[in-house]
Protein backbone atom coordinates (compact mmCIF):
# COMPACT_ATOMS: atom_id res chain seq x y z
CA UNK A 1 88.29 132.22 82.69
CA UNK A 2 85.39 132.31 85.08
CA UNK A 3 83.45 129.63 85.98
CA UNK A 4 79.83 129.07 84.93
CA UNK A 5 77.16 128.92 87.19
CA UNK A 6 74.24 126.58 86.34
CA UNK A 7 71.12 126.57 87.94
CA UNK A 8 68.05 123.70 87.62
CA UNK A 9 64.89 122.97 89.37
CA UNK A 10 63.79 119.56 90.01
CA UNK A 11 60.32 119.73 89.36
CA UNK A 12 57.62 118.39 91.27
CA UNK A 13 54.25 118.41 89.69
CA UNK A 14 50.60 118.18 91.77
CA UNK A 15 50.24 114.70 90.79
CA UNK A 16 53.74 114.04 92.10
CA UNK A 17 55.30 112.90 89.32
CA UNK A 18 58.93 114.18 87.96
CA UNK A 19 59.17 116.41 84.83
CA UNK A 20 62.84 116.11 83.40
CA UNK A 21 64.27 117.15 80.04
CA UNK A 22 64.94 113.65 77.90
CA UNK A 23 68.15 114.47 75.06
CA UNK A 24 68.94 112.56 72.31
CA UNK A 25 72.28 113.38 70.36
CA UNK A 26 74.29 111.87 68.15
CA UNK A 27 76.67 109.27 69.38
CA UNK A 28 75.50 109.45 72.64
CA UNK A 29 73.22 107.18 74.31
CA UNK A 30 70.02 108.90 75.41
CA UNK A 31 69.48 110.69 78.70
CA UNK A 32 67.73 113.12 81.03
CA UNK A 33 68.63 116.14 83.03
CA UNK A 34 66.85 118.54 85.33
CA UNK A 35 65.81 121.22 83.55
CA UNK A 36 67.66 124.31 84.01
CA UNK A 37 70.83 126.48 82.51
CA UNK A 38 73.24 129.00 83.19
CA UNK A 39 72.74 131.75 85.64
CA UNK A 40 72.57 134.99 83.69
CA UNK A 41 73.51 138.67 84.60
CA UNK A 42 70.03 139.65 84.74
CA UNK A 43 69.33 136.80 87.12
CA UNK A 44 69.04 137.95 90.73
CA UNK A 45 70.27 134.92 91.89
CA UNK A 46 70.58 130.80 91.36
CA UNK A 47 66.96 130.75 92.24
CA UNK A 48 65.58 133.63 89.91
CA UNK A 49 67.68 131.87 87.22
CA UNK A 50 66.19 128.42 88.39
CA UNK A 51 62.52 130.00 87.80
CA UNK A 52 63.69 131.70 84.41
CA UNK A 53 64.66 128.39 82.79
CA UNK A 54 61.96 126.43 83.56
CA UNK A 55 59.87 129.07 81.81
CA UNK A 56 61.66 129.11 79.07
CA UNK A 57 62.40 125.28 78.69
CA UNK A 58 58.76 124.06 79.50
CA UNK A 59 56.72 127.05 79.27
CA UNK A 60 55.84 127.07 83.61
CA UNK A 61 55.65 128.97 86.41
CA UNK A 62 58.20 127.31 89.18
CA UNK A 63 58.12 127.36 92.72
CA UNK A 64 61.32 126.96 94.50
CA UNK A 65 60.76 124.98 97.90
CA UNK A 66 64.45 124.89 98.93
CA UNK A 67 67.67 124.50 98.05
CA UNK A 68 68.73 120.85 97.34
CA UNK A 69 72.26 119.75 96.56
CA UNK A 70 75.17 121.66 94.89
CA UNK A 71 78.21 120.08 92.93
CA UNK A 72 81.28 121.83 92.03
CA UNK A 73 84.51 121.15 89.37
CA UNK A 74 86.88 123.42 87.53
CA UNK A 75 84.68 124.21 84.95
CA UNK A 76 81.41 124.92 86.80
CA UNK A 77 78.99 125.02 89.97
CA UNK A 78 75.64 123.94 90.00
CA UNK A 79 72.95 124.89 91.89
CA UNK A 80 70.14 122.02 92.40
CA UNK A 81 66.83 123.26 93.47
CA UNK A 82 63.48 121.45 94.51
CA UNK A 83 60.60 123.05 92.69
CA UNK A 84 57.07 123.00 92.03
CA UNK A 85 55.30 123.27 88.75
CA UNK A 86 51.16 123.50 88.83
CA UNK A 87 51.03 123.93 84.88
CA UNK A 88 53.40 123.75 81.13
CA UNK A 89 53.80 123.90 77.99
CA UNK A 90 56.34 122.19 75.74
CA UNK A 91 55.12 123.24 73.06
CA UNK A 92 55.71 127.08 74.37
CA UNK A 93 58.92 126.37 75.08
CA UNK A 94 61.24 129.51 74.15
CA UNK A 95 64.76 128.45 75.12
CA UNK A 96 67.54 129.58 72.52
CA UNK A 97 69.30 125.68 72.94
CA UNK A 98 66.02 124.12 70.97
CA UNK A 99 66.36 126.16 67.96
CA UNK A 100 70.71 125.86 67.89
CA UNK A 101 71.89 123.66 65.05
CA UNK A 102 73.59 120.62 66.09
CA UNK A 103 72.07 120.40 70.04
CA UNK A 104 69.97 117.81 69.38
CA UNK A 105 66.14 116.30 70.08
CA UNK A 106 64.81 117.77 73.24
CA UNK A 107 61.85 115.71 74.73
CA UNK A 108 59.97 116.65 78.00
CA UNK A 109 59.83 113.28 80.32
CA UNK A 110 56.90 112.98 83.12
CA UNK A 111 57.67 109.97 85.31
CA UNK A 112 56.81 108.88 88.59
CA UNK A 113 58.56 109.54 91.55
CA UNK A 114 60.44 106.22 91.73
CA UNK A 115 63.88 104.76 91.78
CA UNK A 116 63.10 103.02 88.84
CA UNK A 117 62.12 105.35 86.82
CA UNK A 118 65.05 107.65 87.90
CA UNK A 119 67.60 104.67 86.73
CA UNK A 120 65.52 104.14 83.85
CA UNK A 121 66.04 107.91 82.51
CA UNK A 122 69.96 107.60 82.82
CA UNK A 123 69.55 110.99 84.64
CA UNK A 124 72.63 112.97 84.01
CA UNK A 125 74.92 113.95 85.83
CA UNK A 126 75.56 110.47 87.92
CA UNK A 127 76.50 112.68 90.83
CA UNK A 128 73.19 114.02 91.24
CA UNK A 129 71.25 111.15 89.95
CA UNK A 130 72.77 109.37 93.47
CA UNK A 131 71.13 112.69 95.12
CA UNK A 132 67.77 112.08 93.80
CA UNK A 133 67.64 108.53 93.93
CA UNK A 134 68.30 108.56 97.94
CA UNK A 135 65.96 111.65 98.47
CA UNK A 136 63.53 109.42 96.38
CA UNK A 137 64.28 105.97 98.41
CA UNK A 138 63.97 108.02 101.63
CA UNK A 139 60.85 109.36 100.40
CA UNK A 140 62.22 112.96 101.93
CA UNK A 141 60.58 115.12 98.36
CA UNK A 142 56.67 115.09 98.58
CA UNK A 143 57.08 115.51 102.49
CA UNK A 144 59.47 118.63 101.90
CA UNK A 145 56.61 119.96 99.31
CA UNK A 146 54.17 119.88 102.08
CA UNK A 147 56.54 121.00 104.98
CA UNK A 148 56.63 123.95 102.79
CA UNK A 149 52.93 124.92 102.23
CA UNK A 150 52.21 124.18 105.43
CA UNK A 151 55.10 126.27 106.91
């Protein structure tokens, strides 16, 4: 069995606040994720997958900046990128997971670029939640954003 290959785009937007994907299912308390999914075969690469999701799940045109973070187990690899987003649409949203029975609510979450509101989101998985929060706390994401346009 091969492994699958996930990719998501922490996205930035231009009043520097956070868009994540907030999930409610079931038995589970609630939580957030970076929005994102599995690479496909008609994906280039991570990145063009990256860009393909975030249309889909919020309707926008991404901007990868760079390459943040990857994490790696038995069953997967995934591929965390740090994005920009001028404009979306939730409600244009065409991902297959929002219309498959049994996957739950899907909400989109804007927050501010704080630890607090990271922690507050119970930002899944823990691994990278550590990432963000530190890149956060360093204040080493809106610097990167304008490394980038000015590089």
């Amino acid at each position: 069995m091969s492994k699958k290959h996930r990719a998501r785009a922490v996205l930035l937007t231009p009043g520097n606040t956070l868009l994540l994907m907030g999930r409610a299912r079931p038995g589970i308390a609630p939580y957030s994720v970076v929005v994102g999914g599995g690479v496909e075969e008609g994906d280039a690469d991570p990145k063009a997958a990256a860009v393909r999701e975030v249309y889909e799940e919020v309707h926008g045109k991404a901007e990868i900046v760079r390459h943040l973070w990857a994490m790696e187990d038995d069953q997967e690899r995934q591929e965390f990128y740090l994005a920009t987003v001028e404009e979306w649409s939730f409600d244009d949203k065409s991902g297959q997971e929002f219309t498959q029975e049994g996957r739950g609510e899907y909400t989109l979450l804007e927050l501010p670029l704080t630890v607090a509101a990271i922690d507050a989101a119970n930002l899944m998985p823990p691994e990278f939640a550590a990432v963000l929060r530190g890149l956060v706390e360093r204040d080493e994401l809106v610097p990167a954003l304008q490394d980038a346009e000015q590089g």
